[in-house]
Protein backbone atom coordinates (compact mmCIF):
# COMPACT_ATOMS: atom_id res chain seq x y z
CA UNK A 1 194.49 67.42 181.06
CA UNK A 2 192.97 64.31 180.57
CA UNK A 3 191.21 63.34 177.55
CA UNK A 4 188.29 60.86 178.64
CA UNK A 5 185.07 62.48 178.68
CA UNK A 6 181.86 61.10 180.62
CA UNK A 7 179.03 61.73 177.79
CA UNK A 8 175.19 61.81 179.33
CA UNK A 9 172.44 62.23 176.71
CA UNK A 10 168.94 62.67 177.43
CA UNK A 11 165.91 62.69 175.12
CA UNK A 12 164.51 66.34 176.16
CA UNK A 13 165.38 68.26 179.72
CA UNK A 14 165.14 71.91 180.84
CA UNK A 15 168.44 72.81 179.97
CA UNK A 16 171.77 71.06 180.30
CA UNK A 17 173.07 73.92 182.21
CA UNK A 18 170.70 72.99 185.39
CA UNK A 19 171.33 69.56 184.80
CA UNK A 20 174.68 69.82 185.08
CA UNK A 21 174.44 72.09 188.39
CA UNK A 22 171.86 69.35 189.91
CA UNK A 23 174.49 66.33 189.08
CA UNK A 24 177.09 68.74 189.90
CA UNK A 25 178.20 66.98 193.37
CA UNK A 26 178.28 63.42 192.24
CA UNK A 27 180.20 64.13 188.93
CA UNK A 28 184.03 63.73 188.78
CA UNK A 29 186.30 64.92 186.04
CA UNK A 30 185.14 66.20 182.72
CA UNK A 31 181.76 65.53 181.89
CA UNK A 32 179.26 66.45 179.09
CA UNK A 33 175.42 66.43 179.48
CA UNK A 34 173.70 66.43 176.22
CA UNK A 35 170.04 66.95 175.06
CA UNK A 36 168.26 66.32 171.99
CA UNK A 37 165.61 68.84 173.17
CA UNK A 38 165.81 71.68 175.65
CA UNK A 39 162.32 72.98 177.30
CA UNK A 40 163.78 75.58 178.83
CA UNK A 41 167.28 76.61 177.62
CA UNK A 42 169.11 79.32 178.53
CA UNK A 43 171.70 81.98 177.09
CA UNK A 44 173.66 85.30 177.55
CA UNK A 45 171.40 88.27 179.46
CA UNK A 46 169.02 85.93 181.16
CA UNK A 47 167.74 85.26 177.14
CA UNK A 48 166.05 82.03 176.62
CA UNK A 49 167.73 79.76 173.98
CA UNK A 50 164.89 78.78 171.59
CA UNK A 51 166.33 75.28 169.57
CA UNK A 52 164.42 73.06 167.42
CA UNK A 53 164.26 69.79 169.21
CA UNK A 54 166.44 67.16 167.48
CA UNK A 55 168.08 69.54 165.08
CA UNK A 56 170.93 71.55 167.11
CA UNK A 57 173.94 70.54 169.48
CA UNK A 58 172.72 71.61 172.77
CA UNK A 59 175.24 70.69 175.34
CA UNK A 60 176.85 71.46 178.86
CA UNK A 61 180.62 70.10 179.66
CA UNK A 62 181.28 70.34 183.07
CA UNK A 63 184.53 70.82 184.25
CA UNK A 64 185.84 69.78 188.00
CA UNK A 65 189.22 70.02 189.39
CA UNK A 66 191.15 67.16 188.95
CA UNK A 67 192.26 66.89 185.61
CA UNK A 68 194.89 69.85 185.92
CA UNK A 69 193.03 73.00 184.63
CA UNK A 70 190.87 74.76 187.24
CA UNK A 71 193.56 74.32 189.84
CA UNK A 72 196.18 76.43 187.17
CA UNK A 73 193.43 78.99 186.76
CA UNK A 74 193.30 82.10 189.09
CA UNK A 75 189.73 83.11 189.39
CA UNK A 76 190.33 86.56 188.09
CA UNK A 77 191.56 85.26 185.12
CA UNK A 78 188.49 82.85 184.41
CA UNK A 79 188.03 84.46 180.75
CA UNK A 80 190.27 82.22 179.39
CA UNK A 81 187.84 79.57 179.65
CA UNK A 82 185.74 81.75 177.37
CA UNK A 83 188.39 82.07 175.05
CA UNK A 84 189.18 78.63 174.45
CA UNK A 85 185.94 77.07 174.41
CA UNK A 86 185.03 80.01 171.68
CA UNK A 87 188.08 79.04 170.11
CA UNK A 88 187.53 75.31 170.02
CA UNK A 89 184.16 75.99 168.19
CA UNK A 90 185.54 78.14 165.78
CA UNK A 91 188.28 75.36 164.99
CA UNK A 92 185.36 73.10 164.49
CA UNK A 93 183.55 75.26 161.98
CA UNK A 94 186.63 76.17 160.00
CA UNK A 95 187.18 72.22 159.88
CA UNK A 96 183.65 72.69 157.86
CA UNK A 97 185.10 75.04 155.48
CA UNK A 98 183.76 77.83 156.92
CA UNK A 99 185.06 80.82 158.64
CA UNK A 100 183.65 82.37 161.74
CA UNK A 101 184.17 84.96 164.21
CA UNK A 102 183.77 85.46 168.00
CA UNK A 103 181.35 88.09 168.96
CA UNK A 104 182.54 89.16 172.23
CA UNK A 105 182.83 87.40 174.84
CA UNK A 106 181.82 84.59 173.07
CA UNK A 107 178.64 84.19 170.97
CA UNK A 108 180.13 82.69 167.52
CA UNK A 109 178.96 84.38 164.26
CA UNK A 110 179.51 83.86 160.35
CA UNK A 111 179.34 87.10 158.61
CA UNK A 112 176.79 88.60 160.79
CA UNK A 113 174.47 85.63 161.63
CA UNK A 114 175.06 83.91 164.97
CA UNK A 115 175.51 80.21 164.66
CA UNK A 116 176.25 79.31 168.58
CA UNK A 117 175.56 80.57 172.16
CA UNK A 118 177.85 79.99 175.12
CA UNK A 119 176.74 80.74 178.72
CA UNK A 120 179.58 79.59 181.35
CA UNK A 121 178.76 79.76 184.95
CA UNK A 122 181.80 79.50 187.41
CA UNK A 123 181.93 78.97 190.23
CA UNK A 124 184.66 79.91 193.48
CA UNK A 125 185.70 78.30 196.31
CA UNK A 126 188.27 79.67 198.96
CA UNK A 127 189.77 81.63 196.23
CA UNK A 128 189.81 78.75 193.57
CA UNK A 129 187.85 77.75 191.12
CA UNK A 130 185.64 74.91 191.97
CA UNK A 131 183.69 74.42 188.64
CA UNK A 132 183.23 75.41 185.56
CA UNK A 133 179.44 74.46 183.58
CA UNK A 134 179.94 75.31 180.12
CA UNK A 135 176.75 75.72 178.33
CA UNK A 136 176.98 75.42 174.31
CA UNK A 137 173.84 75.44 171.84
CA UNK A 138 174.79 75.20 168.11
CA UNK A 139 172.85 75.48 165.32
CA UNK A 140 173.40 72.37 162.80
CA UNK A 141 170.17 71.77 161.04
CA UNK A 142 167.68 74.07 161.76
CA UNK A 143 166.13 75.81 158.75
CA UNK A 144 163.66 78.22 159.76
CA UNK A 145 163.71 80.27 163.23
CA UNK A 146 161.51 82.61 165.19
CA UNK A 147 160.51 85.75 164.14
CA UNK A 148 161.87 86.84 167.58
CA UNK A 149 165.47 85.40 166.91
CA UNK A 150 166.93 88.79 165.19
CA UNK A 151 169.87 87.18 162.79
CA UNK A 152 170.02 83.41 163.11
CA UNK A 153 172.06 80.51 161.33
CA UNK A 154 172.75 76.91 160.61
CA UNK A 155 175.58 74.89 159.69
CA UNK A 156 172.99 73.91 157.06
CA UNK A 157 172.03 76.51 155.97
CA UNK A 158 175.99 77.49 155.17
CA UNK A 159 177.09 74.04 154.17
CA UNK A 160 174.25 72.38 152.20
CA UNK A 161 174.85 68.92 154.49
CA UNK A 162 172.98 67.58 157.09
CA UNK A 163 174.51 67.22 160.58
CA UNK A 164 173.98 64.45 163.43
CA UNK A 165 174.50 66.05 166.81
CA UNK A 166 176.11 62.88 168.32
CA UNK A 167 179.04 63.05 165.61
CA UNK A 168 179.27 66.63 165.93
CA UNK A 169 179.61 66.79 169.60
CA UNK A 170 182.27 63.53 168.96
CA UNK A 171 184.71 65.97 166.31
CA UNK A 172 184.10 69.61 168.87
CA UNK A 173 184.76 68.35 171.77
CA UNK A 174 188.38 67.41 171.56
CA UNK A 175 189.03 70.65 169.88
CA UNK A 176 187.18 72.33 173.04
CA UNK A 177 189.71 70.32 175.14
CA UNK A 178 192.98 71.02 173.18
CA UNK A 179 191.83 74.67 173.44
CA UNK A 180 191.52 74.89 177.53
CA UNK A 181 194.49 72.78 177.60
CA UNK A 182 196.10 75.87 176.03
CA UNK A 183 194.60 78.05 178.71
CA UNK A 184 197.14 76.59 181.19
CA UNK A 185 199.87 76.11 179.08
CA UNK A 186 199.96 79.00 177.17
CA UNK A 187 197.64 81.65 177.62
CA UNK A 188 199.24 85.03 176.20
CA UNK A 189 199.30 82.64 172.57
CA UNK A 190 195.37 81.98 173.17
CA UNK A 191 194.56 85.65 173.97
CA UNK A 192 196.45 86.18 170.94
CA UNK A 193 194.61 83.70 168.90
CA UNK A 194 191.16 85.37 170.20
CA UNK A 195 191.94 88.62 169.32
CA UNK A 196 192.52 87.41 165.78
CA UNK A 197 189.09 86.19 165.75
CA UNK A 198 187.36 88.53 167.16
CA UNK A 199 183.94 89.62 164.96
CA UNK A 200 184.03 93.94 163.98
CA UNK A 201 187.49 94.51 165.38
CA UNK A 202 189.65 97.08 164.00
CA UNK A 203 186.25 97.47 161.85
CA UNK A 204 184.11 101.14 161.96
CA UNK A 205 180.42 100.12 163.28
CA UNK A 206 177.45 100.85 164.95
CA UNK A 207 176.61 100.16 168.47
CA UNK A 208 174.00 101.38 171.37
CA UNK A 209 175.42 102.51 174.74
CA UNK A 210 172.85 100.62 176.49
CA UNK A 211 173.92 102.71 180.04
CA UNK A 212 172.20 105.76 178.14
CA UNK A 213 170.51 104.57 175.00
CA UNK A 214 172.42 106.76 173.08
CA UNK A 215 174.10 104.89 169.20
CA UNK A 216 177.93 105.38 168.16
CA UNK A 217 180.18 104.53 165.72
CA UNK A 218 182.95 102.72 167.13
CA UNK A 219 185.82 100.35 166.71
CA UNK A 220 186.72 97.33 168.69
CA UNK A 221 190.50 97.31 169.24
CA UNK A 222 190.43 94.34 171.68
CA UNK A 223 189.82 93.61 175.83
CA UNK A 224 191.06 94.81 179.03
CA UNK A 225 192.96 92.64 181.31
CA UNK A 226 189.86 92.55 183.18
CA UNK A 227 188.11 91.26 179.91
CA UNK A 228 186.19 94.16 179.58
CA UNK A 229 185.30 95.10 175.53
CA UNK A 230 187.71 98.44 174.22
CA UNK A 231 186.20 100.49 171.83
CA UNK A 232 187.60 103.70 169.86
CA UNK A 233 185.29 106.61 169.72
CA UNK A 234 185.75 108.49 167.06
CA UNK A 235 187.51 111.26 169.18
CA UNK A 236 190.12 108.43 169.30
CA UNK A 237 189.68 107.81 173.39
CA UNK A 238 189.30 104.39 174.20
CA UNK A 239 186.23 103.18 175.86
CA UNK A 240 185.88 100.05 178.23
CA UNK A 241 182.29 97.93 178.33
CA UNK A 242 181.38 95.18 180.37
CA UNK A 243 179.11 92.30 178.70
CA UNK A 244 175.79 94.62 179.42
CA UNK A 245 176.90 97.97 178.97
CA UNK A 246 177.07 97.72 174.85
CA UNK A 247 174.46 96.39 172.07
CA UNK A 248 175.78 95.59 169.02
CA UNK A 249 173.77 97.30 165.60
CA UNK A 250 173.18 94.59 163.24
CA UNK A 251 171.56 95.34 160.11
């Protein structure tokens, strides 16, 4: 894959995710829109993505075919963009001295705070994928949240340094792109490399079967081909959830 990336930043927009999808057509290649502020950002489970403006790295890299990845991705195997983009932020972080975890799919946490949201929309043509709009908002500065955010952090926070955004998104995103490279060229070592990382596996915990309501202990063991979260009951049956069908318990 190439490694030149078209950067676009913008004072304050709506959200870098519908940015991306209104430029989408007259982009080419890789391309990043950035935003100091987001009115209207979005995350996982139709969730709004509250940021404080000119503190976080709120960002969308678009990916188009052409540079040699989405043409070498089947569409049913389209997690592995997930996993490498999680993993390229985790490799950023741990370049900070500090170790984090991938919540599944691919929220990124340290210790049981979440520190970055990811929402990737695909999308399929003729049986291939045509795009890929990678949505990524990371806390860097910010020191106080809403009451309605259940278990934020900040790089800050962790760290003790202050951040700028523009470096930031300069050292993560060739990380990112070493990372998807990896999706082509060697995806069983990436799965293998997410696994590792994943946040509660092989770990006893709580969680909420949101299909009935009901809490359970259980413990991640890993995902399905089909990406789907596996979880151990503690009648030792393995259970499959997709991204809606399980809430995590964090105390």
């Amino acid at each position: 894959m190439k490694n030149m990336t078209d950067i676009i930043w913008y004072e304050s927009i709506d959200s870098t995710n519908n940015q991306a999808k209104r430029l989408l057509k007259d982009l080419t290649g890789t391309t990043v829109i950035a935003a100091k502020e987001q009115t209207s950002g979005r995350g996982q489970r139709g969730n709004k993505w509250t940021s404080e403006a000119g503190s976080n790295l709120t960002f969308s890299l678009v990916l188009k075919p052409g540079d040699g990845l989405l043409e070498n991705i089947p569409p049913d195997c389209q997690f592995v963009i997930s996993e490498a983009v999680a993993l390229g932020i985790r490799d950023y972080i741990a370049a900070e001295n500090v170790s984090a975890k991938i919540k599944w799919p691919n929220d990124i946490y340290v210790s049981d705070r979440k520190i970055c949201g990811i929402l990737i929309e695909n999308t399929v043509d003729g049986g291939n994928l045509s795009g890929s709009i990678i949505g990524i908002g990371m806390n860097l500065n910010q020191q106080r949240f809403p009451r309605e955010i259940p278990n934020p952090t900040s790089l800050a926070l962790i760290t003790g340094k202050a951040y700028r955004p523009e470096e930031v998104l300069e050292e993560l995103l060739p990380r990112i792109m070493a990372r998807l490279d990896e999706a082509v060229s060697g995806p069983s070592g990436l799965l293998s490399s997410y696994l590792g990382s994943m946040y509660r596996k092989d770990e006893p915990a709580r969680y909420t079967d949101v299909r009935t309501g009901t809490e359970f202990t259980g413990i991640i063991r890993g995902i399905s081909d089909s990406a789907l979260l596996q979880v151990e009951l503690p009648d030792g049956t393995i259970r499959e959830f997709s991204f809606k069908e399980i809430g995590y318990i964090i105390s």
